[in-house]
PDB file of N, CA and C in Angstrom:
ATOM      1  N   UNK A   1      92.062 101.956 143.457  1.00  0.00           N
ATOM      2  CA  UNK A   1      90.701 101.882 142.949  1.00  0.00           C
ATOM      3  C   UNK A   1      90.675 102.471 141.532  1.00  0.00           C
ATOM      4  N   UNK A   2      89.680 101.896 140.647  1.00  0.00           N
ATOM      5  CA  UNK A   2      89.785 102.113 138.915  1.00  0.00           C
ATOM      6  C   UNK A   2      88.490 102.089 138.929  1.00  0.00           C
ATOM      7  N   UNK A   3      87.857 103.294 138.017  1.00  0.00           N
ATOM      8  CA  UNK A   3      86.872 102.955 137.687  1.00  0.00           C
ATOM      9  C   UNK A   3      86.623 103.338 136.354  1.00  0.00           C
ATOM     10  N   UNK A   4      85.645 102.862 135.596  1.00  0.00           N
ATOM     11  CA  UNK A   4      85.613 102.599 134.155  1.00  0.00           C
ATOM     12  C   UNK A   4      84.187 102.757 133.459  1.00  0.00           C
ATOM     13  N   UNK A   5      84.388 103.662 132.795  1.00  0.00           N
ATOM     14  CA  UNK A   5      83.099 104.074 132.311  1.00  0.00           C
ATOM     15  C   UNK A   5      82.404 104.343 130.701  1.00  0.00           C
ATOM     16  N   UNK A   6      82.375 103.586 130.292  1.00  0.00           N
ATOM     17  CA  UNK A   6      82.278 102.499 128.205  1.00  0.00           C
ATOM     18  C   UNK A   6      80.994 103.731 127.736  1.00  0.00           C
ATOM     19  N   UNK A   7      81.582 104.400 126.698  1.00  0.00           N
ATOM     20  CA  UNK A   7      80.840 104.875 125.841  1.00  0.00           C
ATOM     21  C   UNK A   7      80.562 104.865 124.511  1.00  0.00           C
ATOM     22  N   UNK A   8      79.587 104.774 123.240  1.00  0.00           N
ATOM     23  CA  UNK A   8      80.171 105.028 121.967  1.00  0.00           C
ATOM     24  C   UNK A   8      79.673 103.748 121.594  1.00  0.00           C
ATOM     25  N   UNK A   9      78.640 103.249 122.167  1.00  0.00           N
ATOM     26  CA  UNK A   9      77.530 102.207 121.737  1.00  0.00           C
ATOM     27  C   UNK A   9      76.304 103.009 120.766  1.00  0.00           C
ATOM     28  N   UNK A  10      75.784 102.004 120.168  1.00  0.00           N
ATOM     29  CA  UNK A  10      74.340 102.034 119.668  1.00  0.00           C
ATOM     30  C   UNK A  10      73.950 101.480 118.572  1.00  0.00           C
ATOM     31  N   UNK A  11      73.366 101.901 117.709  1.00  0.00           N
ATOM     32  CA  UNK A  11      72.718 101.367 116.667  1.00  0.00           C
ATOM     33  C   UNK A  11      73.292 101.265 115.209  1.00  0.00           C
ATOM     34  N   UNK A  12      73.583 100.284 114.951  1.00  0.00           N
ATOM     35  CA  UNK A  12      74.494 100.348 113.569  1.00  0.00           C
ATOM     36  C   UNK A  12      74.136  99.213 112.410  1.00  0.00           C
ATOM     37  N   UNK A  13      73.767  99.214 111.296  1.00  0.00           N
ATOM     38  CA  UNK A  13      73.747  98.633 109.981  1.00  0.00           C
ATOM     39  C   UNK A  13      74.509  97.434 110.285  1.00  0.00           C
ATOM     40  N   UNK A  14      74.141  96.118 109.551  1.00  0.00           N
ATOM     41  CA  UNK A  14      75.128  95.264 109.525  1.00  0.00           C
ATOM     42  C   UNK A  14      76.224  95.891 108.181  1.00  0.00           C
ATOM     43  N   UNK A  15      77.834  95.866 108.565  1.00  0.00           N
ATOM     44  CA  UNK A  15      78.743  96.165 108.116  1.00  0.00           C
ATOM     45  C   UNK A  15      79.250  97.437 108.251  1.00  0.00           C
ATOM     46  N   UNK A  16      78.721  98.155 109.096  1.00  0.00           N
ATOM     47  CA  UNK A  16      79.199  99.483 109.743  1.00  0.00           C
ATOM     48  C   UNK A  16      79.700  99.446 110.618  1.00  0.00           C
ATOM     49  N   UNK A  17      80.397 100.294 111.307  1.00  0.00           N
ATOM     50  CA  UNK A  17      81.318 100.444 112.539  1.00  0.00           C
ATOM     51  C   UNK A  17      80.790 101.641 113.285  1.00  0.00           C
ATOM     52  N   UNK A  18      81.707 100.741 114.435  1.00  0.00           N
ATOM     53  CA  UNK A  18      81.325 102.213 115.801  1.00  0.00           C
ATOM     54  C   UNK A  18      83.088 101.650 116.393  1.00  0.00           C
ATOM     55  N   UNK A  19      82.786 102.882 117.846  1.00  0.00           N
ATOM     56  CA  UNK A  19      83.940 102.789 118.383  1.00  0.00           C
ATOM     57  C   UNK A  19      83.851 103.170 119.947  1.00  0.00           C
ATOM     58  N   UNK A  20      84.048 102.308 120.425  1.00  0.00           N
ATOM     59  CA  UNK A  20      83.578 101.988 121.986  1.00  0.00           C
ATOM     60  C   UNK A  20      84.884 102.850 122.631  1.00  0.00           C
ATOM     61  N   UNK A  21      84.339 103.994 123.457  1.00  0.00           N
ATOM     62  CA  UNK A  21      85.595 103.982 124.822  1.00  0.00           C
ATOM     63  C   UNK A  21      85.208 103.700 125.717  1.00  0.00           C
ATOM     64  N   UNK A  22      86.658 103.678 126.590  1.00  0.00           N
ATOM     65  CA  UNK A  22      86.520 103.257 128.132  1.00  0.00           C
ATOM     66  C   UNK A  22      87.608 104.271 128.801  1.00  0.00           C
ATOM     67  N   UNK A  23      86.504 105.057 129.480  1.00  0.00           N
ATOM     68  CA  UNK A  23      87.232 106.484 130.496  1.00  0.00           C
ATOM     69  C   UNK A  23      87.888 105.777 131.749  1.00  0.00           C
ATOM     70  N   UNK A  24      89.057 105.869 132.131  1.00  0.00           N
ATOM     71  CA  UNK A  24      89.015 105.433 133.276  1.00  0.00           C
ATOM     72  C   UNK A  24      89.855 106.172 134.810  1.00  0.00           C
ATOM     73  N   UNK A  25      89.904 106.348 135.773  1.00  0.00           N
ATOM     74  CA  UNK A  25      90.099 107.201 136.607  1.00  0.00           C
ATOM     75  C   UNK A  25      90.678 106.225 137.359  1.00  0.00           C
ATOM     76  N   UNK A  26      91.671 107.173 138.296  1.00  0.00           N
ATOM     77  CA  UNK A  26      92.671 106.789 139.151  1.00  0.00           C
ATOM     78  C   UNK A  26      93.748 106.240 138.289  1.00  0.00           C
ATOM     79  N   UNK A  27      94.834 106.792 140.033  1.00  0.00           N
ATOM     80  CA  UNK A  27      96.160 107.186 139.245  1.00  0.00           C
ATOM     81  C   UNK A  27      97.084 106.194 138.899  1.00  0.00           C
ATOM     82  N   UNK A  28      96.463 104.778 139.057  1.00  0.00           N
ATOM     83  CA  UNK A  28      97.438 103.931 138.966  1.00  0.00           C
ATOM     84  C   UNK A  28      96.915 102.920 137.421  1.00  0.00           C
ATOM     85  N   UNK A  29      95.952 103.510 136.521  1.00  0.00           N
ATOM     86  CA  UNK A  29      95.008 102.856 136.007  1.00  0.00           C
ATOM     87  C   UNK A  29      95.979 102.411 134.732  1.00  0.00           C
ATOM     88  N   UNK A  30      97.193 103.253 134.306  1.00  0.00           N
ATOM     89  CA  UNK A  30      98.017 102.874 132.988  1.00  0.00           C
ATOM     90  C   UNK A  30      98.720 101.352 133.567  1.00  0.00           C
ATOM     91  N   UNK A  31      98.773 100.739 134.278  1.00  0.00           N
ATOM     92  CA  UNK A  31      99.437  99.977 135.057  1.00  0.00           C
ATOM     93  C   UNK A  31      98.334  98.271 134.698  1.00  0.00           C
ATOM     94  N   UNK A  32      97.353  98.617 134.245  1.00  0.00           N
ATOM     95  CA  UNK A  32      95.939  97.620 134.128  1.00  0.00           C
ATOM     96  C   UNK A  32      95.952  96.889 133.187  1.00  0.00           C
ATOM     97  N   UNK A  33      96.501  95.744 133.108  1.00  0.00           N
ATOM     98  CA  UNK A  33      96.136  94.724 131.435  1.00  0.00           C
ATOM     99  C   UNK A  33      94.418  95.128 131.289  1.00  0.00           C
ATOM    100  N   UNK A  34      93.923  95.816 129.982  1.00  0.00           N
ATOM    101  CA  UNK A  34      92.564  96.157 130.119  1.00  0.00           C
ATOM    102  C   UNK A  34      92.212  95.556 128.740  1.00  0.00           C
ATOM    103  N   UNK A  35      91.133  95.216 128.687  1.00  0.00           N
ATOM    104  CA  UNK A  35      90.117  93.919 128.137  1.00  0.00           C
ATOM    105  C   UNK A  35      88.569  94.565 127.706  1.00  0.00           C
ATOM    106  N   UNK A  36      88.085  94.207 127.006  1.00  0.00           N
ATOM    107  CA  UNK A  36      86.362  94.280 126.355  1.00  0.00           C
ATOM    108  C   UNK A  36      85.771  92.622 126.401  1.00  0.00           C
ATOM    109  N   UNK A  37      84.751  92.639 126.637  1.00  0.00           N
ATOM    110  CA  UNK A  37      83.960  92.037 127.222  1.00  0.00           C
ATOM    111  C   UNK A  37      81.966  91.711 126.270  1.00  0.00           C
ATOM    112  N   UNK A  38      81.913  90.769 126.507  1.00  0.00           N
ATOM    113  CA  UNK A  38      80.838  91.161 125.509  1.00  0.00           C
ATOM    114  C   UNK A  38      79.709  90.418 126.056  1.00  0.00           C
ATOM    115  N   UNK A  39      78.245  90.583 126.512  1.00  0.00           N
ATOM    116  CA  UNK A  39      77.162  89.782 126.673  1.00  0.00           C
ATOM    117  C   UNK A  39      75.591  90.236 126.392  1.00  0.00           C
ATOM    118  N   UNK A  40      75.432  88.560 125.835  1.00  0.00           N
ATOM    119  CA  UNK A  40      73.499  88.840 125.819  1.00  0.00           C
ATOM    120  C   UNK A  40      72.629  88.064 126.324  1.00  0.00           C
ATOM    121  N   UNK A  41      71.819  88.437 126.370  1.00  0.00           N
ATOM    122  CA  UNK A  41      70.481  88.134 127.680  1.00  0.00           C
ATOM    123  C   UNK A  41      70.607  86.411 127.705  1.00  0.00           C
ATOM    124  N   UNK A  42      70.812  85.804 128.968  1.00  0.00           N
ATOM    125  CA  UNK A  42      71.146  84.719 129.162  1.00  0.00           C
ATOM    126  C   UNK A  42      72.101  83.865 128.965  1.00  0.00           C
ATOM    127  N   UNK A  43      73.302  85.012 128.586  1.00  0.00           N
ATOM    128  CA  UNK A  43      74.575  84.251 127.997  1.00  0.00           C
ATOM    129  C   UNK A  43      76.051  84.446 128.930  1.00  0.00           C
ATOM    130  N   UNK A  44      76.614  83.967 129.527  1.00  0.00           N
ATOM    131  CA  UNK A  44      77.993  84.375 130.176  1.00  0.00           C
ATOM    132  C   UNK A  44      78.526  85.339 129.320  1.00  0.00           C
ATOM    133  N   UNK A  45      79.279  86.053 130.491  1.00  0.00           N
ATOM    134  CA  UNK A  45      79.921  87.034 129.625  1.00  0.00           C
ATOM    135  C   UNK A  45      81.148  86.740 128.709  1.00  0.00           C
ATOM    136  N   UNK A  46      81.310  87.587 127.644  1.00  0.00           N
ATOM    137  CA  UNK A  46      82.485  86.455 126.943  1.00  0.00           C
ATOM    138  C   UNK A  46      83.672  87.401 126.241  1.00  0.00           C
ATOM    139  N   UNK A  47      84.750  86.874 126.105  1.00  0.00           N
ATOM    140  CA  UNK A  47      86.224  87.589 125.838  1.00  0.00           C
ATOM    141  C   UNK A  47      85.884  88.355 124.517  1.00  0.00           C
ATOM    142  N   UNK A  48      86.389  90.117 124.333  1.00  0.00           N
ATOM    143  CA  UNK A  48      86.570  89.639 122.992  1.00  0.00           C
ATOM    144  C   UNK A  48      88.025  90.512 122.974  1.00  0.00           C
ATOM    145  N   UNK A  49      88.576  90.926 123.656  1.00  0.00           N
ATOM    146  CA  UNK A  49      89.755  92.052 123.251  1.00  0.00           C
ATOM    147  C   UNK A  49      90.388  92.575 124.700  1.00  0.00           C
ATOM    148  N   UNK A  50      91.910  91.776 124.471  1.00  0.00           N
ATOM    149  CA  UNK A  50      92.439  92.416 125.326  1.00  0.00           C
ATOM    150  C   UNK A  50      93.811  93.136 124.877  1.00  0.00           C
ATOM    151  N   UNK A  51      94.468  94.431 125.508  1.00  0.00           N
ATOM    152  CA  UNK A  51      96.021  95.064 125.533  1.00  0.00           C
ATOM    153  C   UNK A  51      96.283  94.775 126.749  1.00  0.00           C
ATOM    154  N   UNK A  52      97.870  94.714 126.308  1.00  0.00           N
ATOM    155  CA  UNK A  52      98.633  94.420 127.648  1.00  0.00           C
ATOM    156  C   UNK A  52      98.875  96.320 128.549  1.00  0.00           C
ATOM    157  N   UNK A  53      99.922  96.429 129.614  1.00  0.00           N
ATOM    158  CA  UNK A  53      99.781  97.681 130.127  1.00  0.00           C
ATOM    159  C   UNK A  53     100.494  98.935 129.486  1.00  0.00           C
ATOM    160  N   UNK A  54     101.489  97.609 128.765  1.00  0.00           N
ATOM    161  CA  UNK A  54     102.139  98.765 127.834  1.00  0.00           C
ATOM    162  C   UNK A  54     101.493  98.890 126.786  1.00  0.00           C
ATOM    163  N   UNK A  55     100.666  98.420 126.140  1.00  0.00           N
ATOM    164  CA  UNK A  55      99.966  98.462 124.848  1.00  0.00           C
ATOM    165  C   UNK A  55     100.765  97.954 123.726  1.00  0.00           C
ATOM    166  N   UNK A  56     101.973  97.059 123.968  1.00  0.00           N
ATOM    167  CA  UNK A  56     102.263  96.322 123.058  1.00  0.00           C
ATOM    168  C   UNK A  56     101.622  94.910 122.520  1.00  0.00           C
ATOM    169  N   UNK A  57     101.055  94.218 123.347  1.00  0.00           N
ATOM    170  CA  UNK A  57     100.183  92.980 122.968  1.00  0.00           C
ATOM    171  C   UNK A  57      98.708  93.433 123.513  1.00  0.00           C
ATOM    172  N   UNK A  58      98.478  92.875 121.943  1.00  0.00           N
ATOM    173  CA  UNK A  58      96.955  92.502 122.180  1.00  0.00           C
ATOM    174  C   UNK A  58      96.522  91.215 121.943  1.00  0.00           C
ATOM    175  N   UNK A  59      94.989  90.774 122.102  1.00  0.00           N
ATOM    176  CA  UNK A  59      94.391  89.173 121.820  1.00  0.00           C
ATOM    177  C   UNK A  59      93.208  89.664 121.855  1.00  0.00           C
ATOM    178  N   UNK A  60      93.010  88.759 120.512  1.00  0.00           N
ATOM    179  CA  UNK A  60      91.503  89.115 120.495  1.00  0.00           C
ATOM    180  C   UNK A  60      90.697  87.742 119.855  1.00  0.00           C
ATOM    181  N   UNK A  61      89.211  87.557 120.040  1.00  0.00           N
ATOM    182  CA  UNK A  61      88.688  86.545 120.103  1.00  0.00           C
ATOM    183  C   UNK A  61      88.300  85.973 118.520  1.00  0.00           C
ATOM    184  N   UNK A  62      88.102  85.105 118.421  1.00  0.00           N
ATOM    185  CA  UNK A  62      88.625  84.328 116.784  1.00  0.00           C
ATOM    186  C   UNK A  62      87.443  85.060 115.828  1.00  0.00           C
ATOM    187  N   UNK A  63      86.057  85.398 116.476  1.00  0.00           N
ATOM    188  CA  UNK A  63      85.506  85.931 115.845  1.00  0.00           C
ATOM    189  C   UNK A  63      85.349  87.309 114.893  1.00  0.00           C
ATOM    190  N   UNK A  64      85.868  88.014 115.992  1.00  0.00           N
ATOM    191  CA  UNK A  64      86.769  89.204 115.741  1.00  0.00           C
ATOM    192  C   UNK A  64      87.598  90.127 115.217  1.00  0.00           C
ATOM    193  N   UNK A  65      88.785  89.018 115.010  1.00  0.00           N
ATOM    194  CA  UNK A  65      89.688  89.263 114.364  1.00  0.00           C
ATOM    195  C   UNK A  65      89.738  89.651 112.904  1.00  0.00           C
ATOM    196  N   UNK A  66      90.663  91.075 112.592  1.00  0.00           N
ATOM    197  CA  UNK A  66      90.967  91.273 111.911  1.00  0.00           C
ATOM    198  C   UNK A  66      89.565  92.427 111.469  1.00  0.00           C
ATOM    199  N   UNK A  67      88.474  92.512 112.334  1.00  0.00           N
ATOM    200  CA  UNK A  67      87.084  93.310 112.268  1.00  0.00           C
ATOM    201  C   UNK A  67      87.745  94.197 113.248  1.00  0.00           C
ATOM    202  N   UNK A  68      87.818  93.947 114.628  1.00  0.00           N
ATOM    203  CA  UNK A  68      88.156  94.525 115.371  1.00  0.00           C
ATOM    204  C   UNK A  68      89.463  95.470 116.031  1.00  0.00           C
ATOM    205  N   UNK A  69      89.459  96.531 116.654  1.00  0.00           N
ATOM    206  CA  UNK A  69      91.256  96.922 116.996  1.00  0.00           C
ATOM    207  C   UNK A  69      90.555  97.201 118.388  1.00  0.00           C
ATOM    208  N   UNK A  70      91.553  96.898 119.625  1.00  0.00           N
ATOM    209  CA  UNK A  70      91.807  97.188 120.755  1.00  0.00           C
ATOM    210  C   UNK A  70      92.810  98.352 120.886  1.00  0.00           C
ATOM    211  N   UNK A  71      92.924  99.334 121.642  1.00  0.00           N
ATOM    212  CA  UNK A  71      94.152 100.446 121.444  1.00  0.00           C
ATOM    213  C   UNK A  71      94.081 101.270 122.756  1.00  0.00           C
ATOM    214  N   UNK A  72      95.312 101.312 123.346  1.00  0.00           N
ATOM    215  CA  UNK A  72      94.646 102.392 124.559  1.00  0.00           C
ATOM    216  C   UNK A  72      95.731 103.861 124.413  1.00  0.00           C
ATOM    217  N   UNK A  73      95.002 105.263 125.049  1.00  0.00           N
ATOM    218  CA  UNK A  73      96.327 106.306 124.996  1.00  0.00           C
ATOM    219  C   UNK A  73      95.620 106.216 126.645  1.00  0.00           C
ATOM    220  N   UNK A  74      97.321 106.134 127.313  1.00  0.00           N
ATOM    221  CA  UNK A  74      97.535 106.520 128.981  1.00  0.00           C
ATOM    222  C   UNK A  74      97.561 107.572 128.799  1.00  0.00           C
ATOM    223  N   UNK A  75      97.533 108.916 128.468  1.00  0.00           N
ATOM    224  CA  UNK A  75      97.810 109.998 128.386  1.00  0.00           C
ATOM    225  C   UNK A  75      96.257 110.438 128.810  1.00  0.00           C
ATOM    226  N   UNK A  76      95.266 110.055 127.751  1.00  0.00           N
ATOM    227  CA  UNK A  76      93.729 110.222 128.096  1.00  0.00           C
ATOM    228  C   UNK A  76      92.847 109.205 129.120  1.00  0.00           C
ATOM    229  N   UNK A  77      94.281 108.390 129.559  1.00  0.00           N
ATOM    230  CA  UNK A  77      93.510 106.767 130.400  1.00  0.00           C
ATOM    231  C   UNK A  77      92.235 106.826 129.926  1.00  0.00           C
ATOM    232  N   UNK A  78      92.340 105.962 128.878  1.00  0.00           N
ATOM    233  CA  UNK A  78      91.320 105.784 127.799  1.00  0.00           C
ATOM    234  C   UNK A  78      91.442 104.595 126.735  1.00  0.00           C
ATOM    235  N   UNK A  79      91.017 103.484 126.972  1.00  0.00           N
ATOM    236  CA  UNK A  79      91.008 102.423 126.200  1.00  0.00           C
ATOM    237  C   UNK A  79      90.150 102.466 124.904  1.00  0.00           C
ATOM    238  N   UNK A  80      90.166 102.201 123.932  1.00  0.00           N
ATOM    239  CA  UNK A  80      89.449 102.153 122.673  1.00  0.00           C
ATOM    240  C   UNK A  80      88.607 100.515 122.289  1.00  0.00           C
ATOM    241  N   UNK A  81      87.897 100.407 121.661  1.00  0.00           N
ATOM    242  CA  UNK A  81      87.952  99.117 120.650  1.00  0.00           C
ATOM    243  C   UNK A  81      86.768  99.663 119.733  1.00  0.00           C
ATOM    244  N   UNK A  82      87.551  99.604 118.357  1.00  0.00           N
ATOM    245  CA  UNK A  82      87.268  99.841 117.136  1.00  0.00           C
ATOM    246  C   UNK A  82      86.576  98.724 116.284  1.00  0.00           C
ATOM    247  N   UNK A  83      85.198  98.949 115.734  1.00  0.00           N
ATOM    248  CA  UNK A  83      84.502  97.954 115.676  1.00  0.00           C
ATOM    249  C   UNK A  83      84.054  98.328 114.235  1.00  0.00           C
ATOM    250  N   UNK A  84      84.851  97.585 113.374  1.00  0.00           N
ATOM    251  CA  UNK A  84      84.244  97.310 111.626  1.00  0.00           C
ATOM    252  C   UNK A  84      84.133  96.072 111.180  1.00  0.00           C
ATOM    253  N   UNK A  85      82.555  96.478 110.298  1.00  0.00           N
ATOM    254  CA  UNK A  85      82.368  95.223 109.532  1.00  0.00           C
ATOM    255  C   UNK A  85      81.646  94.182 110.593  1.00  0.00           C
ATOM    256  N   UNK A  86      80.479  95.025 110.921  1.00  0.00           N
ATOM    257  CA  UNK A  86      79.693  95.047 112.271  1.00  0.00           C
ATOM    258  C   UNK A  86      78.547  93.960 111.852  1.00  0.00           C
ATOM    259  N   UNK A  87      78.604  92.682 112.180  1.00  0.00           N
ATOM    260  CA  UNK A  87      77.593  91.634 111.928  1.00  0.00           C
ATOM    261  C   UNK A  87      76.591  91.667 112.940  1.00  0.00           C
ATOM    262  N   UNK A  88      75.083  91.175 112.788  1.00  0.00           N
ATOM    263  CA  UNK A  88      73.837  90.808 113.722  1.00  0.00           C
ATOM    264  C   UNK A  88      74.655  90.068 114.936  1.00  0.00           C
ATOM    265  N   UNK A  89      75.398  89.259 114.769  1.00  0.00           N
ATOM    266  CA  UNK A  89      75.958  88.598 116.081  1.00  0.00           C
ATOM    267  C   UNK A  89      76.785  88.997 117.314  1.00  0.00           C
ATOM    268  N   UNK A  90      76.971  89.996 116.321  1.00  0.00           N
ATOM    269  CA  UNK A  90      78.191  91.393 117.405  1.00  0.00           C
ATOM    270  C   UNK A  90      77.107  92.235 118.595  1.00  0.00           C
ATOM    271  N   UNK A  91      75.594  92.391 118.014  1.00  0.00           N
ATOM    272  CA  UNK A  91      75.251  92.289 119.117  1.00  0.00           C
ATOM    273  C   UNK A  91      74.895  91.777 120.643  1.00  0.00           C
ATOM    274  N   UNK A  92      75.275  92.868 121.672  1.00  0.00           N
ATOM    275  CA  UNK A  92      75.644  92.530 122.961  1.00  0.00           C
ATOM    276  C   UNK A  92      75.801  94.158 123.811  1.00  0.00           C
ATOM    277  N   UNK A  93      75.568  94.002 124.855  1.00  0.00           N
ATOM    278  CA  UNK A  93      76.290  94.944 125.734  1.00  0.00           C
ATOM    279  C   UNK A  93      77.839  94.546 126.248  1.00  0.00           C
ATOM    280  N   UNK A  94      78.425  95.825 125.699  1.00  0.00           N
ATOM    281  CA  UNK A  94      80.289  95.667 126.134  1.00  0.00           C
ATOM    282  C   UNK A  94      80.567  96.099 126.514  1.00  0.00           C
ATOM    283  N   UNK A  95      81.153  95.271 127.884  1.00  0.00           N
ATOM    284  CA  UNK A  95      82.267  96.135 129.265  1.00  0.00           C
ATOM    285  C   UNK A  95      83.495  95.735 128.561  1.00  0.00           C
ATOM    286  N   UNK A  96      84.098  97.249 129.732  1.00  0.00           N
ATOM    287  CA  UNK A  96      85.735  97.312 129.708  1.00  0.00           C
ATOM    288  C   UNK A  96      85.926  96.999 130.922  1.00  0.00           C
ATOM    289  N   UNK A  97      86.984  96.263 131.390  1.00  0.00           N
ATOM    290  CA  UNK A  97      87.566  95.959 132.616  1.00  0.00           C
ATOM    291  C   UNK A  97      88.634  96.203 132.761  1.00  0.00           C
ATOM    292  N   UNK A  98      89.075  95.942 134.367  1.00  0.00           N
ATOM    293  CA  UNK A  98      90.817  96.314 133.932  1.00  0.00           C
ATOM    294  C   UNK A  98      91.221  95.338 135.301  1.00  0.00           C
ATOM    295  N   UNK A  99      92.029  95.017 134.596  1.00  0.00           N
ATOM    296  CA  UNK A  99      93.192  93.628 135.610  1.00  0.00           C
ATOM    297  C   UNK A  99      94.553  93.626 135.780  1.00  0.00           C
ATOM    298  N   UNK A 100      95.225  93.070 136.382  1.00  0.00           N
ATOM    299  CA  UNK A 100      96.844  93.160 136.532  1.00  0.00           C
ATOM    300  C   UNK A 100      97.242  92.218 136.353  1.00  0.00           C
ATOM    301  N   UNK A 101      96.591  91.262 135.899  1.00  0.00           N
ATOM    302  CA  UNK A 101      97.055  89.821 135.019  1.00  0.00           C
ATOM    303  C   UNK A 101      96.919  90.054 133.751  1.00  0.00           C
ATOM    304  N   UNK A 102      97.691  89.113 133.050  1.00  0.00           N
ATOM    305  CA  UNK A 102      97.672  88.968 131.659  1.00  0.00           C
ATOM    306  C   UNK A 102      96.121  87.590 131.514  1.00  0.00           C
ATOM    307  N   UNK A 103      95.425  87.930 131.417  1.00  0.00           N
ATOM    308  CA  UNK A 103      94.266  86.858 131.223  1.00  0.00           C
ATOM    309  C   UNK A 103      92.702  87.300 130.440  1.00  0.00           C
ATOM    310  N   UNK A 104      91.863  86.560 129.984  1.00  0.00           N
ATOM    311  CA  UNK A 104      90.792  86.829 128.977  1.00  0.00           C
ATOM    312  C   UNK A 104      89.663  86.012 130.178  1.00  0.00           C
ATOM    313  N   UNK A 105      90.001  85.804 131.583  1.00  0.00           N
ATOM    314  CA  UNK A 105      88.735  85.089 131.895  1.00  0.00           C
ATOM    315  C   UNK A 105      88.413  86.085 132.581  1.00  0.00           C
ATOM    316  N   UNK A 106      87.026  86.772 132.484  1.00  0.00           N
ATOM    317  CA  UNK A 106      86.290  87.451 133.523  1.00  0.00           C
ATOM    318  C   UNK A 106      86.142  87.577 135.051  1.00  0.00           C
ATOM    319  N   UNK A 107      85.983  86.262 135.209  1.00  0.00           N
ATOM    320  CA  UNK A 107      86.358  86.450 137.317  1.00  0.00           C
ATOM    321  C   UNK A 107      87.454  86.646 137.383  1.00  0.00           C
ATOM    322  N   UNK A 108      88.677  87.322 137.087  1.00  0.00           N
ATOM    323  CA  UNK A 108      89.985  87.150 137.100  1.00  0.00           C
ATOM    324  C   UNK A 108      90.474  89.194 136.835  1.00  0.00           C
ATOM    325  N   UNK A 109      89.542  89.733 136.184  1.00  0.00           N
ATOM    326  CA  UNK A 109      89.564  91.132 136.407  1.00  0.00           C
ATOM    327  C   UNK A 109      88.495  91.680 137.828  1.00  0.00           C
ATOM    328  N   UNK A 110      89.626  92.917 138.029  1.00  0.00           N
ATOM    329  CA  UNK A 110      88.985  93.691 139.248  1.00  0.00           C
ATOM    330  C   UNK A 110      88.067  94.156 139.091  1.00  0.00           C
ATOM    331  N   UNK A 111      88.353  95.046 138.232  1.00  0.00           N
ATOM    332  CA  UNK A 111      87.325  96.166 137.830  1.00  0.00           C
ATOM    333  C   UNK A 111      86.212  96.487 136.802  1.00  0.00           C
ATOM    334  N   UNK A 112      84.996  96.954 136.600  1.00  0.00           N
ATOM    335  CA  UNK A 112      84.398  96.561 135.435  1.00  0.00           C
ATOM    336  C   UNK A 112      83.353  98.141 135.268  1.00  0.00           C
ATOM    337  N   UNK A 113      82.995  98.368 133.845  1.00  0.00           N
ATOM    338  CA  UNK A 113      82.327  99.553 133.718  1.00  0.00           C
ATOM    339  C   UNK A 113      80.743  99.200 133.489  1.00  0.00           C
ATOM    340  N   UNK A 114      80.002 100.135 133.575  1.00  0.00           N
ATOM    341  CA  UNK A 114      78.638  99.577 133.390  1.00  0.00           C
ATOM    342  C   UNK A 114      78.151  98.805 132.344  1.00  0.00           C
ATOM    343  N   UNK A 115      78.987  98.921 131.322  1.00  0.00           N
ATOM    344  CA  UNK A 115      78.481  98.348 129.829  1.00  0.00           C
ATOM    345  C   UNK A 115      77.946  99.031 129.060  1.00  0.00           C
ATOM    346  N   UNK A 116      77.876  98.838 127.837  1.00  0.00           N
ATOM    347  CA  UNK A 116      77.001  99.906 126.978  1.00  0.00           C
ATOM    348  C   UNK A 116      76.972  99.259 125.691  1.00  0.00           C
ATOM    349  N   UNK A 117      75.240  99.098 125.345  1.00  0.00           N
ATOM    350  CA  UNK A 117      74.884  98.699 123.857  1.00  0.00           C
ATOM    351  C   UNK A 117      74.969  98.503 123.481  1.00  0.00           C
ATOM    352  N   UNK A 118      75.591  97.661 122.172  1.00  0.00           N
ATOM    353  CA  UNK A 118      76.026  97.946 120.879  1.00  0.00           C
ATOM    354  C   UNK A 118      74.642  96.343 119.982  1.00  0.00           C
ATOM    355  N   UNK A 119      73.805  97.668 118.764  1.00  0.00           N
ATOM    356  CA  UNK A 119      72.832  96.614 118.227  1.00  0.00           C
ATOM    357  C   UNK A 119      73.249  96.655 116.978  1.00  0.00           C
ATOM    358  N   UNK A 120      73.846  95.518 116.010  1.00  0.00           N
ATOM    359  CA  UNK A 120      73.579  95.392 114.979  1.00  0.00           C
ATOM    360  C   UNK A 120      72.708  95.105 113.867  1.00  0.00           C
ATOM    361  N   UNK A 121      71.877  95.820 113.375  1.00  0.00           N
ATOM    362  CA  UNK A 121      70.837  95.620 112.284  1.00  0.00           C
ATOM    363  C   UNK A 121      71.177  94.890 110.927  1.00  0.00           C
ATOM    364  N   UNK A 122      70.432  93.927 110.506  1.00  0.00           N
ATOM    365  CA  UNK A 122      70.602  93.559 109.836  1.00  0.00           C
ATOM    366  C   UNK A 122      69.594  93.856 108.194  1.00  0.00           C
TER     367      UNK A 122
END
C-alpha cells in the first residue's frame, strides 16, 4: 500500500514558477514508476510527467517540455515537479500517482494523491 500526498500548489503570475511535491509512505514506494497528472472542471485527467523507479527516465507531455522537471529523492520518498514559465493553461489541479508500469495512461496507476491547485494568472 502507497499513499501520496501533493503539496506546493497555488497562485502564481503567468511566467512564474512553483514546485509541486509528492510525500509518499510505505516501504516499498522507491520501487513505483511515479507520474503527475493534471485536470480541469469537465476535462479527463491528463499526462504531464513521468520518472521511471530508478529516476533515470523521464517523459513529459509536449506542452511542457523543457518548462517543466520531474525529479524524485527515495531517500525523502518524495517526488518533485518543478514548474517554470507558468502559462493561464497550466491551470488545473495536479495528482501524483504511483504505478509499476512504465505508462502515462491514468487507469493503469494504483495509487493516487488528493491533488492540489495550481492557478495561473494572467
Amino acid at each position: 500500500q502507497v499513499q501520496l500526498v501533493e503539496s506546493g500548489g497555488g497562485l502564481v503570475q503567468h511566467g512564474g514558477s512553483l514546485r509541486l511535491s509528492c510525500a509518499a509512505s510505505g516501504r516499498t514506494s522507491y520501487m513505483y514508476v511515479m507520474a503527475w497528472f493534471r485536470q480541469t472542471p469537465g476535462k479527463e485527467r491528463r499526462f504531464v510527467a513521468v520518472i521511471s523507479s530508478s529516476g533515470g527516465t523521464t517523459l513529459y507531455e509536449d506542452s511542457v517540455k523543457g518548462r517543466f522537471t520531474i525529479s524524485r529523492d527515495d531517500v525523502k520518498n518524495t517526488v518533485y515537479l518543478q514548474m517554470n514559465s507558468l502559462k493561464p493553461e497550466d491551470t488545473a489541479v495536479y495528482y501524483c500517482a504511483a504505478s509499476r508500469l512504465w505508462t502515462i495512461i491514468p487507469a493503469q496507476y494504483d495509487y493516487w494523491g488528493q491533488g492540489t491547485q495550481v492557478t495561473v494568472s494572467s
